[in-house]
Protein backbone atom coordinates (compact mmCIF):
# COMPACT_ATOMS: atom_id res chain seq x y z
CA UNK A 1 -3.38 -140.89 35.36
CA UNK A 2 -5.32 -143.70 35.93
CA UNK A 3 -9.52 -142.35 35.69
CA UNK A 4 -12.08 -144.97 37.14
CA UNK A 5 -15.83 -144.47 36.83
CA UNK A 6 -18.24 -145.70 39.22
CA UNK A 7 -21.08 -145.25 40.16
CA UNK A 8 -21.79 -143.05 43.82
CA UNK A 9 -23.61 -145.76 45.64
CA UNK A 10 -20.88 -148.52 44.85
CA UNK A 11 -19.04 -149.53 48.23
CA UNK A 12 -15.86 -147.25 48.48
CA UNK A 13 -12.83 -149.13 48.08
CA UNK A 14 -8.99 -147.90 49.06
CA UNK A 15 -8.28 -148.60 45.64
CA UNK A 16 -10.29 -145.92 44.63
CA UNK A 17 -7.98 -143.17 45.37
CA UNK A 18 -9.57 -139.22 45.31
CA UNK A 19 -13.42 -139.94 44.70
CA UNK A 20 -15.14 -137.30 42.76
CA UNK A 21 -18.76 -137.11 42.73
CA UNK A 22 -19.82 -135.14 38.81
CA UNK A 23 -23.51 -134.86 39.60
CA UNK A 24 -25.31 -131.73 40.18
CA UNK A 25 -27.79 -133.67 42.48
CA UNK A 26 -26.29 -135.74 45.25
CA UNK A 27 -27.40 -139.36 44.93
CA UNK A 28 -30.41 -140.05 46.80
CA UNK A 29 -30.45 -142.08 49.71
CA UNK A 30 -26.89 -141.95 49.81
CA UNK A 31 -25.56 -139.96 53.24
CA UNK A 32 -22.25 -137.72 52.64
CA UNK A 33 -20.21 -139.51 55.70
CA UNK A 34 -21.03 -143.15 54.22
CA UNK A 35 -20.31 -141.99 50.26
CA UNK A 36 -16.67 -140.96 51.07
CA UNK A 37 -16.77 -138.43 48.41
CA UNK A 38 -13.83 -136.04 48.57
CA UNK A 39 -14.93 -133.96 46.01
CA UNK A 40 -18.35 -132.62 45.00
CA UNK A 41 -17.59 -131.24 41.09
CA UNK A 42 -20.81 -129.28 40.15
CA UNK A 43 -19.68 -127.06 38.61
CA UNK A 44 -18.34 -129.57 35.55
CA UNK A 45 -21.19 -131.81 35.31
CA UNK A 46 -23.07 -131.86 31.89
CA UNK A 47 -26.36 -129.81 31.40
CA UNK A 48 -29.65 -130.65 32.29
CA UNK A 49 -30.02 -131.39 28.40
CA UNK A 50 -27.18 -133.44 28.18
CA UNK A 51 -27.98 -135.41 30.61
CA UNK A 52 -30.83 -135.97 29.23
CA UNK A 53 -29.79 -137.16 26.15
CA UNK A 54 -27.29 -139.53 27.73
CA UNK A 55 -29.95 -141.22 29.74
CA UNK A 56 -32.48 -141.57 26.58
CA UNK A 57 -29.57 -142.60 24.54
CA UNK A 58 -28.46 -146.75 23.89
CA UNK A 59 -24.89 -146.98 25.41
CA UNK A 60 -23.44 -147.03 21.52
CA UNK A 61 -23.97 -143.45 21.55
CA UNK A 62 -21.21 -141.99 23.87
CA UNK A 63 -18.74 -141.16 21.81
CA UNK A 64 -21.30 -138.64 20.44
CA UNK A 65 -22.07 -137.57 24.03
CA UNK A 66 -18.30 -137.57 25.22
CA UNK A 67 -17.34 -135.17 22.75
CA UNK A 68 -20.78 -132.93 23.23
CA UNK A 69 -19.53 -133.21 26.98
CA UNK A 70 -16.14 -132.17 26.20
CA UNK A 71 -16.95 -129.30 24.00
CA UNK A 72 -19.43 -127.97 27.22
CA UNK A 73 -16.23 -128.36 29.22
CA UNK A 74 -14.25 -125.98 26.92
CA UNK A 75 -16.86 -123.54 27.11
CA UNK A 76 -16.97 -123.59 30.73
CA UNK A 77 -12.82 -123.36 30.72
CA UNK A 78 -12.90 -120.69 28.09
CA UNK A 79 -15.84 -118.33 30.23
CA UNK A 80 -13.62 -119.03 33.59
CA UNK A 81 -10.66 -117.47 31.68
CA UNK A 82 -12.40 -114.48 30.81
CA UNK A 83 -13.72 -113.95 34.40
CA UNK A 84 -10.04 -114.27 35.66
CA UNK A 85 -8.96 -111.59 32.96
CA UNK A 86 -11.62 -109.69 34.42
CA UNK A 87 -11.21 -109.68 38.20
CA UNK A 88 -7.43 -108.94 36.97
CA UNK A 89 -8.27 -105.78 34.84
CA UNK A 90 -10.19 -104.53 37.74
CA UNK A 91 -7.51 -105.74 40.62
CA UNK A 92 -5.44 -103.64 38.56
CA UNK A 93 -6.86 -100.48 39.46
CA UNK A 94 -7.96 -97.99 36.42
CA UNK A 95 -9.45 -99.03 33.27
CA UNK A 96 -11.82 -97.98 30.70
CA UNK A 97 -14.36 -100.16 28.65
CA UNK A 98 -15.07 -99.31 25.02
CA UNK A 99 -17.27 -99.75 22.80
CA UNK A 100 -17.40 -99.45 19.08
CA UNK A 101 -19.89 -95.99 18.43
């Protein structure tokens, strides 16, 4: 797979291919017809914090923040799993929930 980064308010290109935007805010300025975004990932961006940190931070630092970004993406992967297992148990009809006492 070949993964470009660039930034929203660069002129689209047809090299580009299937242009994600990972942001939780949309880019100021910027209208959705002109940015030629075809998908708006929200949901995967880092967290407020992290972002933070990667902004503050001299560009030597992202390997620290890639793999602080990468273990927030796990999490994220790992809590979707257990909401699928969970619509599942209840598509499923009865059930009962325990608890240890």
């Amino acid at each position: 797979m070949d993964l470009r980064r660039k930034r929203a308010y660069d002129t689209p290109s047809t090299e580009d291919g299937f242009r994600v935007l990972v942001d939780r805010l949309w880019p100021r300025g910027l209208s959705k017809q002109n940015a030629e975004i075809d998908l708006w990932a929200k949901d995967v961006t880092p967290t407020a914090e992290l972002r933070r940190e990667w902004h503050a931070a001299p560009a030597s630092d992202f390997e620290i923040y890639a793999a602080r970004y990468r273990a927030q993406l796990a999490a994220l992967v790992r809590e979707r799993a257990a909401r699928a297992r969970g619509r599942a148990a209840r598509a499923s009809g009865r059930h009962a929930r325990l608890r240890r006492a």
